[in-house]
PDB file of N, CA and C in Angstrom:
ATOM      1  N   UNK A   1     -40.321  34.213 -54.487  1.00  0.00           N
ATOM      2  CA  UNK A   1     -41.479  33.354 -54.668  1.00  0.00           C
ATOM      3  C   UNK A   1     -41.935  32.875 -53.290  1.00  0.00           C
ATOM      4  N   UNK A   2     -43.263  32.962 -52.935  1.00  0.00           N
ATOM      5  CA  UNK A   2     -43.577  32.873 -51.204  1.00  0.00           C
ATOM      6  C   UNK A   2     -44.190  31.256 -51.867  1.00  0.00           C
ATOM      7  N   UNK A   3     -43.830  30.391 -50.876  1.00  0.00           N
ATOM      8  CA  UNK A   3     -44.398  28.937 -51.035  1.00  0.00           C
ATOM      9  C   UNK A   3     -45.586  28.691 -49.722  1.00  0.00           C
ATOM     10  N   UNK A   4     -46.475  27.915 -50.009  1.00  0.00           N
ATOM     11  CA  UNK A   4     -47.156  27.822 -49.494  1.00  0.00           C
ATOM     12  C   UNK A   4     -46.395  26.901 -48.240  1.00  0.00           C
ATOM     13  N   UNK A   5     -46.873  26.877 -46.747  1.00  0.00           N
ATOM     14  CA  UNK A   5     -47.140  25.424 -45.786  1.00  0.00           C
ATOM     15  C   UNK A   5     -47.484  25.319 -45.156  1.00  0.00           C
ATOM     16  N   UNK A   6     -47.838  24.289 -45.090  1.00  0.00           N
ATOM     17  CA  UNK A   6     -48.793  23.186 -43.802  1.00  0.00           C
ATOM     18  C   UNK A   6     -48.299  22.771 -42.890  1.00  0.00           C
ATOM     19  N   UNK A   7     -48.822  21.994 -41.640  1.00  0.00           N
ATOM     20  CA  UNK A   7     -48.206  21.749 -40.895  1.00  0.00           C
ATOM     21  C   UNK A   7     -47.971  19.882 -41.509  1.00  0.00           C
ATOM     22  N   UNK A   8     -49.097  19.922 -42.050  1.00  0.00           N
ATOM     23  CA  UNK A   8     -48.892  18.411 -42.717  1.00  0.00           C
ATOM     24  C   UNK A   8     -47.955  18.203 -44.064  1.00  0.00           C
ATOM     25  N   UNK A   9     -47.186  19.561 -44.777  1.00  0.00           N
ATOM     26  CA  UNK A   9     -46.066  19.123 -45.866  1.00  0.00           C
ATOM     27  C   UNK A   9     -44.661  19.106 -44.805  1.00  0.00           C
ATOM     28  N   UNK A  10     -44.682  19.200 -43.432  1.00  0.00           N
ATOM     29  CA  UNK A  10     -43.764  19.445 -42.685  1.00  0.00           C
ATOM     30  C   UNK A  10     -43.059  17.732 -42.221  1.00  0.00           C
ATOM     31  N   UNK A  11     -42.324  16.856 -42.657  1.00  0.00           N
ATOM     32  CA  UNK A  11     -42.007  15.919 -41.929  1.00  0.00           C
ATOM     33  C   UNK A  11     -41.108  16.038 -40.607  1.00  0.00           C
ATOM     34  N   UNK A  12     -41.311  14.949 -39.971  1.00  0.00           N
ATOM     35  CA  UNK A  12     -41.064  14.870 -38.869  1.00  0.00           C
ATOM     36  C   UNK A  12     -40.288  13.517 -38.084  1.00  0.00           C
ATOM     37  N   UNK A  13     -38.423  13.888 -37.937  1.00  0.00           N
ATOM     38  CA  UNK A  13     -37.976  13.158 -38.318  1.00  0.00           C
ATOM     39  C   UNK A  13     -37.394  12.887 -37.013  1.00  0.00           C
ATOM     40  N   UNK A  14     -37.320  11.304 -36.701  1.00  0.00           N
ATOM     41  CA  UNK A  14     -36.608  10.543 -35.550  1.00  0.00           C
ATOM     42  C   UNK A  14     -37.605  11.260 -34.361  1.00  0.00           C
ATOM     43  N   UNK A  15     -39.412  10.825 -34.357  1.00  0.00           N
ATOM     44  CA  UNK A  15     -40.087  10.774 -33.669  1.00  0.00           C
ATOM     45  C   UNK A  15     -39.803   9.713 -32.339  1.00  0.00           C
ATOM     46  N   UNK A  16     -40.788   9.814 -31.321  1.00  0.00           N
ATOM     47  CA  UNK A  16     -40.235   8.386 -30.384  1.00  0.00           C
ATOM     48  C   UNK A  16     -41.620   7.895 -30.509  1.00  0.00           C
ATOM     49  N   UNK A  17     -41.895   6.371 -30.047  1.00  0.00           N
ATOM     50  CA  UNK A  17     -42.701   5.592 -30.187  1.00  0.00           C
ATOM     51  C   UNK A  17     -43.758   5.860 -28.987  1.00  0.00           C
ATOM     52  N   UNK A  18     -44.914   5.959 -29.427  1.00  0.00           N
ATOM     53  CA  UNK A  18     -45.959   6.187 -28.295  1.00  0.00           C
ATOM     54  C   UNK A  18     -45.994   7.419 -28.295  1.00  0.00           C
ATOM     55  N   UNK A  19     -45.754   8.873 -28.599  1.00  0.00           N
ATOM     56  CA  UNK A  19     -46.001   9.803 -28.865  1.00  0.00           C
ATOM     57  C   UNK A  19     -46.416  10.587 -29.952  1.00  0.00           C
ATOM     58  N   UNK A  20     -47.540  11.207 -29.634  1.00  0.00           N
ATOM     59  CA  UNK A  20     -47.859  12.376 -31.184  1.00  0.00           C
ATOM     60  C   UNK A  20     -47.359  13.626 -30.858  1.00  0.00           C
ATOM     61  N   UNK A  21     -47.085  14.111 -32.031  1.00  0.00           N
ATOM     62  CA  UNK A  21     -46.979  15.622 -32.234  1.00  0.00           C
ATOM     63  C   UNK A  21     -47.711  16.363 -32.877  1.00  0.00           C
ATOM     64  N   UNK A  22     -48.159  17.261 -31.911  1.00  0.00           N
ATOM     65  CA  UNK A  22     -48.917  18.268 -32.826  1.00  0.00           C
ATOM     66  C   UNK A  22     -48.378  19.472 -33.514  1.00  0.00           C
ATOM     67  N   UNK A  23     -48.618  20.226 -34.428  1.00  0.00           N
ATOM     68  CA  UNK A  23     -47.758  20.701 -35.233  1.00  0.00           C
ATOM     69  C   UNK A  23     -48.849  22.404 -35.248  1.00  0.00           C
ATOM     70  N   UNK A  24     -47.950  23.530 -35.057  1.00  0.00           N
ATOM     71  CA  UNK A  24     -48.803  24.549 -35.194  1.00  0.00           C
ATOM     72  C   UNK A  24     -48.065  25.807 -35.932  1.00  0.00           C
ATOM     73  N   UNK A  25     -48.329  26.319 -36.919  1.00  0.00           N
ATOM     74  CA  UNK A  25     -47.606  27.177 -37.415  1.00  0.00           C
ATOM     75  C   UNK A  25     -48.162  28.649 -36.788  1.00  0.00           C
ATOM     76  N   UNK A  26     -47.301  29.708 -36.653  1.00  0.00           N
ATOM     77  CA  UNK A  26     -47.954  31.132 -36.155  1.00  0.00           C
ATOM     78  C   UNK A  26     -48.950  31.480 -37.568  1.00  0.00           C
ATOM     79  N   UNK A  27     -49.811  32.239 -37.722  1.00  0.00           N
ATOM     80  CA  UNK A  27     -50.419  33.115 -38.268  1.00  0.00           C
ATOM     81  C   UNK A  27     -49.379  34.102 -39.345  1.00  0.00           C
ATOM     82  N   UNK A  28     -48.524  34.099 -38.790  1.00  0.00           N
ATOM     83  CA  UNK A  28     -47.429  35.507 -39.629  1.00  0.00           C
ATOM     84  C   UNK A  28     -46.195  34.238 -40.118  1.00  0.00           C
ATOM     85  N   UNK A  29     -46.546  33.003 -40.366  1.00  0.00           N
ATOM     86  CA  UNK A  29     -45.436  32.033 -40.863  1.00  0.00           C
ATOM     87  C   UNK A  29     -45.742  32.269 -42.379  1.00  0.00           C
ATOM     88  N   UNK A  30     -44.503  32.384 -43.272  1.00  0.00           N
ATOM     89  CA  UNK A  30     -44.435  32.223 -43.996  1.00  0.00           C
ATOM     90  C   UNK A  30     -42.729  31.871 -44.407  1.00  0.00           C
ATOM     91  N   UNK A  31     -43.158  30.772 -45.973  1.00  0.00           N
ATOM     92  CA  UNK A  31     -41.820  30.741 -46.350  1.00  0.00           C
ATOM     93  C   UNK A  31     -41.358  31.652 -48.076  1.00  0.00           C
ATOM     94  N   UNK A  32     -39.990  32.465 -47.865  1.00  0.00           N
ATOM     95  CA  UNK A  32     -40.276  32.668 -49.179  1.00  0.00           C
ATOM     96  C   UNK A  32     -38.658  32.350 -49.637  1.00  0.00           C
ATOM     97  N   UNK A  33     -38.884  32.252 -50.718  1.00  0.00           N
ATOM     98  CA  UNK A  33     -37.077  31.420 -51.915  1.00  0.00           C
ATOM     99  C   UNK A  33     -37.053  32.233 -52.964  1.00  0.00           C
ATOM    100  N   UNK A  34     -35.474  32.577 -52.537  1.00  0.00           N
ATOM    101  CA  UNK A  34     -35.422  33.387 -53.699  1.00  0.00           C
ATOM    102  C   UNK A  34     -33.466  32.505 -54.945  1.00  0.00           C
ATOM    103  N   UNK A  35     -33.776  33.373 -55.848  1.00  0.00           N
ATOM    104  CA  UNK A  35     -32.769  32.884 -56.676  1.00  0.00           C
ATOM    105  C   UNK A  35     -32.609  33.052 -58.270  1.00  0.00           C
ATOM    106  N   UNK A  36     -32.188  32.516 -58.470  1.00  0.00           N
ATOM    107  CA  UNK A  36     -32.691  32.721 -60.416  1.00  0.00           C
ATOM    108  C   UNK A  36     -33.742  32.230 -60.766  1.00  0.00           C
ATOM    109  N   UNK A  37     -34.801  32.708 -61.629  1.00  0.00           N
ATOM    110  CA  UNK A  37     -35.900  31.883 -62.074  1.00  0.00           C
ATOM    111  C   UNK A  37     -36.037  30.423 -62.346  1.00  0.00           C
ATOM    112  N   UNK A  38     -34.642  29.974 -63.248  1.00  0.00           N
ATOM    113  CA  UNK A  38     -34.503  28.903 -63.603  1.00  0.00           C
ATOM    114  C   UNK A  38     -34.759  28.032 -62.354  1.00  0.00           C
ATOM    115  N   UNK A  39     -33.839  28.629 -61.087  1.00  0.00           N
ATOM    116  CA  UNK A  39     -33.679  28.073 -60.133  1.00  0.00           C
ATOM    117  C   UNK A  39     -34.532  27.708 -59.289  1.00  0.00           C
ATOM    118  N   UNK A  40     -35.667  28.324 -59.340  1.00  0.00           N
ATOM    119  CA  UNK A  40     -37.163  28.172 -58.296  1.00  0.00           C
ATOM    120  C   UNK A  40     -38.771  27.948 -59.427  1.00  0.00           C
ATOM    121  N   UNK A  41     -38.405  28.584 -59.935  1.00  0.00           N
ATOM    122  CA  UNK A  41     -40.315  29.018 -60.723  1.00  0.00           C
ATOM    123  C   UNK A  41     -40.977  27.394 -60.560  1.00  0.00           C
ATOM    124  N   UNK A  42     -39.708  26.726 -61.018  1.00  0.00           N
ATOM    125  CA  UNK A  42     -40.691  25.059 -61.023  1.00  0.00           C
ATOM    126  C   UNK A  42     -40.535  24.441 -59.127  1.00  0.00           C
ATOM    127  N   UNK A  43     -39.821  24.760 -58.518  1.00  0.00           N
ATOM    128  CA  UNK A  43     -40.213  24.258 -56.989  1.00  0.00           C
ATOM    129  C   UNK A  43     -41.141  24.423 -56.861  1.00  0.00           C
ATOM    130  N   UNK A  44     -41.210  23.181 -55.755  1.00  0.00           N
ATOM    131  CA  UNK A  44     -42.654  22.960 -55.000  1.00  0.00           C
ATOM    132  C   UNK A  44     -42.053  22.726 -53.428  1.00  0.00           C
ATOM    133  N   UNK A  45     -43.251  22.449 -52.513  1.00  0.00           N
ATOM    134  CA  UNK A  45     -43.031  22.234 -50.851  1.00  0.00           C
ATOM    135  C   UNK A  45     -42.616  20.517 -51.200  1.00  0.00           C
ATOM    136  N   UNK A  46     -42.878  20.273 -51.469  1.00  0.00           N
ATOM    137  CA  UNK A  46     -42.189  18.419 -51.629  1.00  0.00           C
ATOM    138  C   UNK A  46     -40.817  18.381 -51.841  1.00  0.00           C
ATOM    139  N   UNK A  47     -40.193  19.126 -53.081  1.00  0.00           N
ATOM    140  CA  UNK A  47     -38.996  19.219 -53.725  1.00  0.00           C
ATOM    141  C   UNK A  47     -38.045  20.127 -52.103  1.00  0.00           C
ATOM    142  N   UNK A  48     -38.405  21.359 -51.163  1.00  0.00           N
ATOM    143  CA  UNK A  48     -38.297  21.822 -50.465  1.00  0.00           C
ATOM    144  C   UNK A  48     -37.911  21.189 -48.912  1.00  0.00           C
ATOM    145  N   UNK A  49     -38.846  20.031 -49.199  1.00  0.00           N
ATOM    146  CA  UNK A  49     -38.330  19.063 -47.427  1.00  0.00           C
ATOM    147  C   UNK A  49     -38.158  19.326 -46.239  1.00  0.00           C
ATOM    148  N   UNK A  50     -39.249  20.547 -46.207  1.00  0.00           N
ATOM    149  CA  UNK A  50     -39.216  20.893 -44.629  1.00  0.00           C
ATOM    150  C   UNK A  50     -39.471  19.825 -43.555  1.00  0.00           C
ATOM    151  N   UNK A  51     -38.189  20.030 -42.829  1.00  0.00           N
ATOM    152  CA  UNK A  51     -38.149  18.741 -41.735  1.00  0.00           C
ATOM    153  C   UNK A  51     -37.966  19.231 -40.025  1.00  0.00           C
ATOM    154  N   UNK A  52     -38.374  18.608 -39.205  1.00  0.00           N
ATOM    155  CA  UNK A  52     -38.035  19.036 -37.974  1.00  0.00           C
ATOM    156  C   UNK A  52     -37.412  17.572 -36.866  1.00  0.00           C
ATOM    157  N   UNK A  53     -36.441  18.058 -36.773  1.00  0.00           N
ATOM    158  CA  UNK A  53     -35.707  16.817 -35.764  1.00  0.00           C
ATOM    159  C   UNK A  53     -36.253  16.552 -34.094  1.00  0.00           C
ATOM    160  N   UNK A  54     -36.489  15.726 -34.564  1.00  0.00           N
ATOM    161  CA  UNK A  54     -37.882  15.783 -33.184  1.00  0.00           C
ATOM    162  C   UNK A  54     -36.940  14.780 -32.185  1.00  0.00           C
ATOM    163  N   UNK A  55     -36.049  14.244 -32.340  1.00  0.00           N
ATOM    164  CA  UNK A  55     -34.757  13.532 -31.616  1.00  0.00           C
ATOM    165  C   UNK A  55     -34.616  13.910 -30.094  1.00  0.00           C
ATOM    166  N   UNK A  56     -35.166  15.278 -29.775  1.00  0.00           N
ATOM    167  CA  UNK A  56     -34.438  15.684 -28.730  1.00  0.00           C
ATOM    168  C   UNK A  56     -35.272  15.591 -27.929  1.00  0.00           C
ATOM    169  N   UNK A  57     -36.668  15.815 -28.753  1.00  0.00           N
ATOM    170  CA  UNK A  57     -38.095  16.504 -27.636  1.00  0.00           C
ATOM    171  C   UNK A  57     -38.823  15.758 -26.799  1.00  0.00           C
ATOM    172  N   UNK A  58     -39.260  16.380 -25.608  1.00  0.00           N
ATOM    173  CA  UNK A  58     -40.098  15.141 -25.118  1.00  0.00           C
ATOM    174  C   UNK A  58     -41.073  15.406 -24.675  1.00  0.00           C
ATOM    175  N   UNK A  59     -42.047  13.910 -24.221  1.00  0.00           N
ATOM    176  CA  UNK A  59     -43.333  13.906 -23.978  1.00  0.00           C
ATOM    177  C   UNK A  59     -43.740  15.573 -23.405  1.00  0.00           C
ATOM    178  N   UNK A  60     -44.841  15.888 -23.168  1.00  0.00           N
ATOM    179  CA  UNK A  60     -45.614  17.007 -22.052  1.00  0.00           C
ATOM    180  C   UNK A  60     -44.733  18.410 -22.269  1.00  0.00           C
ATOM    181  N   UNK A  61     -44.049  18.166 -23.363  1.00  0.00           N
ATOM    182  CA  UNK A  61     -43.650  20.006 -23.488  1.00  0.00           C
ATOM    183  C   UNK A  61     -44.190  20.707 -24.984  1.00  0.00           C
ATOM    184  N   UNK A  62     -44.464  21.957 -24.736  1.00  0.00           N
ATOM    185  CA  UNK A  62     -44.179  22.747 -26.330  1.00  0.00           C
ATOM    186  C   UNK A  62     -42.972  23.392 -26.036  1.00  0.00           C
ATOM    187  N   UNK A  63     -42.246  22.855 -27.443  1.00  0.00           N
ATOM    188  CA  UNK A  63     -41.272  23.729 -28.142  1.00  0.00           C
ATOM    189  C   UNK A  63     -41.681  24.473 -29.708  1.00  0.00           C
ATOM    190  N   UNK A  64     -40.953  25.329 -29.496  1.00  0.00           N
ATOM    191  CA  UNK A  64     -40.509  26.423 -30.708  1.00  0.00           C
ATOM    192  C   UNK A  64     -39.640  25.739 -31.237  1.00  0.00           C
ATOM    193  N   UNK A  65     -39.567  24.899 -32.859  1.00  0.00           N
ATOM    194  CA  UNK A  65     -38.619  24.223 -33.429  1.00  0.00           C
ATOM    195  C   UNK A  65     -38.115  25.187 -34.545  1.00  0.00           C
ATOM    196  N   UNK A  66     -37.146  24.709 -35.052  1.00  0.00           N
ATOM    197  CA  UNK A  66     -36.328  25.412 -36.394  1.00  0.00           C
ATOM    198  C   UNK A  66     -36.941  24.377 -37.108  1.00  0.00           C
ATOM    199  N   UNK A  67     -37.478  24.833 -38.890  1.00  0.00           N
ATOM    200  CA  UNK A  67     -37.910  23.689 -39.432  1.00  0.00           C
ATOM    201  C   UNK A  67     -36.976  23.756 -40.534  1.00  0.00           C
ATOM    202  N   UNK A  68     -35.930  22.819 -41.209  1.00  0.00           N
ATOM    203  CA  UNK A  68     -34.937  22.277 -41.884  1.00  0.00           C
ATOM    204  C   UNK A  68     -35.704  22.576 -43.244  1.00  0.00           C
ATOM    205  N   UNK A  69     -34.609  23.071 -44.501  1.00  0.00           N
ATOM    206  CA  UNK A  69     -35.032  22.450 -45.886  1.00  0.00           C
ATOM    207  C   UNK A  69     -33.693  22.093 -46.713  1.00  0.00           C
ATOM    208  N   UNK A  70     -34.660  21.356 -47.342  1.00  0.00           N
ATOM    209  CA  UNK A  70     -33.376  20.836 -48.534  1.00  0.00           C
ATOM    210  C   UNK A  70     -32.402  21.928 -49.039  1.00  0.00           C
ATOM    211  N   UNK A  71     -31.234  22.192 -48.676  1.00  0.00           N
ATOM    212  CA  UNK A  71     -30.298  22.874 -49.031  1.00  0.00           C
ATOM    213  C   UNK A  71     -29.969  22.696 -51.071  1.00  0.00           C
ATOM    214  N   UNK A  72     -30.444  23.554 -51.754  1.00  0.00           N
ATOM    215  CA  UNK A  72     -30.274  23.688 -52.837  1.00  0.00           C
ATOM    216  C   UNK A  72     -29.971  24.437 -54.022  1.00  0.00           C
ATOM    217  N   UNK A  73     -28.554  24.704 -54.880  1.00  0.00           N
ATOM    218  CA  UNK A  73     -28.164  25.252 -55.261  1.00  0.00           C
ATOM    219  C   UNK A  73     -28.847  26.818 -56.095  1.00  0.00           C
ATOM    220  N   UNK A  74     -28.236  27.474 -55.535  1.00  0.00           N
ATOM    221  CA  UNK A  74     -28.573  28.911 -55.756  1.00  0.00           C
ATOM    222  C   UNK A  74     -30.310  29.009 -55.474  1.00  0.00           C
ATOM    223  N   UNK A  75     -30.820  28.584 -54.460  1.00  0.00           N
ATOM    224  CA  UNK A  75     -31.847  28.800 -53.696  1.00  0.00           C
ATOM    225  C   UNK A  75     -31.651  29.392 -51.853  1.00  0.00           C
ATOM    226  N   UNK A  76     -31.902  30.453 -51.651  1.00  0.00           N
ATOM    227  CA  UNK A  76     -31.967  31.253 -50.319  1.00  0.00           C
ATOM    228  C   UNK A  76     -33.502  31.245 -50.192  1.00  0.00           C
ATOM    229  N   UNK A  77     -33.367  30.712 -48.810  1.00  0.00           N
ATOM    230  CA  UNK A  77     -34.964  30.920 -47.795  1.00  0.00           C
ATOM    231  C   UNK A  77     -34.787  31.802 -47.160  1.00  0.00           C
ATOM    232  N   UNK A  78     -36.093  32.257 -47.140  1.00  0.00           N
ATOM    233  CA  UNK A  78     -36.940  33.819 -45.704  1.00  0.00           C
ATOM    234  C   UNK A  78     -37.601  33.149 -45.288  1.00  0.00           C
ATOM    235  N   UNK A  79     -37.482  33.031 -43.831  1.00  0.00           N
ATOM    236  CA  UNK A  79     -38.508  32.603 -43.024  1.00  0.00           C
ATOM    237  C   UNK A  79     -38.854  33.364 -41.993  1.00  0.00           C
ATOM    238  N   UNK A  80     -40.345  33.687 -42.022  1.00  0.00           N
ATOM    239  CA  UNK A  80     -40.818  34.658 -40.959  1.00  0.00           C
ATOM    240  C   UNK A  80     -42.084  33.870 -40.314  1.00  0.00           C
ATOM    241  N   UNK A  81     -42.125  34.435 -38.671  1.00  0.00           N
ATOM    242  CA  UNK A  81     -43.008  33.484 -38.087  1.00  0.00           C
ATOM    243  C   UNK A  81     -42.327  32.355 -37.458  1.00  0.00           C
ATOM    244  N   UNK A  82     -43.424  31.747 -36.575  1.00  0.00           N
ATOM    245  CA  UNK A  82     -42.668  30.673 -35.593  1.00  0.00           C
ATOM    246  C   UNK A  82     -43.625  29.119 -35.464  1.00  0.00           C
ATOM    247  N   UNK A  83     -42.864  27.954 -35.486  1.00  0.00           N
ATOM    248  CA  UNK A  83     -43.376  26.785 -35.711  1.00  0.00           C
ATOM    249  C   UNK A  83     -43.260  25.837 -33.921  1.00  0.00           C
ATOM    250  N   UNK A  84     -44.473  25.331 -33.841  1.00  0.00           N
ATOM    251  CA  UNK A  84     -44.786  25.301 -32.426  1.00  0.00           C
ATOM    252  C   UNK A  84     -44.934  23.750 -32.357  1.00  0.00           C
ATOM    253  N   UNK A  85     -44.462  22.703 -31.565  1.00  0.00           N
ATOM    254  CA  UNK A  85     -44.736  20.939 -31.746  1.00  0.00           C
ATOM    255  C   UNK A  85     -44.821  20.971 -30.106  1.00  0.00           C
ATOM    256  N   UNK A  86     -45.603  20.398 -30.361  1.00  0.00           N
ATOM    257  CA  UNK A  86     -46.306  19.709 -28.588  1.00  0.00           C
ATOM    258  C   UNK A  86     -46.448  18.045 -28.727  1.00  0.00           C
ATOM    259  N   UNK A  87     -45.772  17.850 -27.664  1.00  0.00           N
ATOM    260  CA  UNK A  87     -45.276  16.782 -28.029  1.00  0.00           C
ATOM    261  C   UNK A  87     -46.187  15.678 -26.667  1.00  0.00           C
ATOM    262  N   UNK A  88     -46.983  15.059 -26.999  1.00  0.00           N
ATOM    263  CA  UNK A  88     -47.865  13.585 -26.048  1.00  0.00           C
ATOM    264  C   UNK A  88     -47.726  12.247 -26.296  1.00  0.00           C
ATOM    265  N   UNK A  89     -47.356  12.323 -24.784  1.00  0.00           N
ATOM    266  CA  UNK A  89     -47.054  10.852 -24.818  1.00  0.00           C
ATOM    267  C   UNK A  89     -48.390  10.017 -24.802  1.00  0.00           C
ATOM    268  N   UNK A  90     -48.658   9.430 -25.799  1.00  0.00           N
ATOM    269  CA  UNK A  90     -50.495   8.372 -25.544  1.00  0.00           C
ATOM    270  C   UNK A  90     -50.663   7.436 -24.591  1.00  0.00           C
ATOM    271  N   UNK A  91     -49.602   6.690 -24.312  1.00  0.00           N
ATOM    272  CA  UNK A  91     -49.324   5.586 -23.197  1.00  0.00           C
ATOM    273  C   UNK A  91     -49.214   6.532 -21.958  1.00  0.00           C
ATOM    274  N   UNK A  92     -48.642   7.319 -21.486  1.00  0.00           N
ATOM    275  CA  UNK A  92     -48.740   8.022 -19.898  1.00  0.00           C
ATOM    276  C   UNK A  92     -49.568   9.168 -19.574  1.00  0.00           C
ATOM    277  N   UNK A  93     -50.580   9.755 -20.884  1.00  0.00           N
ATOM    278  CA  UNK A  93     -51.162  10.794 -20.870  1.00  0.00           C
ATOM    279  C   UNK A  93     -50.530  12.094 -20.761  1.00  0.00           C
ATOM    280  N   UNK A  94     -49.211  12.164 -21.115  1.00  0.00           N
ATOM    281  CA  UNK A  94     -48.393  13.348 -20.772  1.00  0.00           C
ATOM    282  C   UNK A  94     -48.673  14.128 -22.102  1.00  0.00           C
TER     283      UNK A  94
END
């Protein structure tokens, strides 16, 4: 089952204060879950919890992040494509 995402169903966790992130998915991103029917047909991207630990990153760089999901029984993710966060500081213009 290929799920749809955004860069906005993506949370974004242990940000720092005074900085935005911008969020860019490649063109060839996709996510897909596989498993028993029972096990997926009713998921959604909410139930899924794609997260990215933004803890490490700082002001004035792009990184290539790994984006996290809810680990859930007899559900396996494919992920193809690459997720891009640029990270500005608003207070130093970085």
């Amino acid at each position: 089952k290929t799920i749809a995402v955004t860069s906005r169903d993506i949370t974004m966790k242990d940000k720092q204060s005074g900085c935005t992130y911008s969020v860019t998915l490649s063109d060839d991103f996709k996510l897909v879950i596989s498993g028993l029917p029972n096990n997926i047909d009713a998921l959604t991207i909410t139930e899924l919890a794609p997260t990215i630990d933004c803890s490490k990153l700082v002001a004035g760089e792009n990184y290539n992040v790994v984006v996290t999901y809810a680990e859930i029984d007899g559900v396996t993710y494919n992920i193809t494509g690459t997720v891009n966060v640029f990270v500005k500081n608003v207070k130093g213009g970085q």
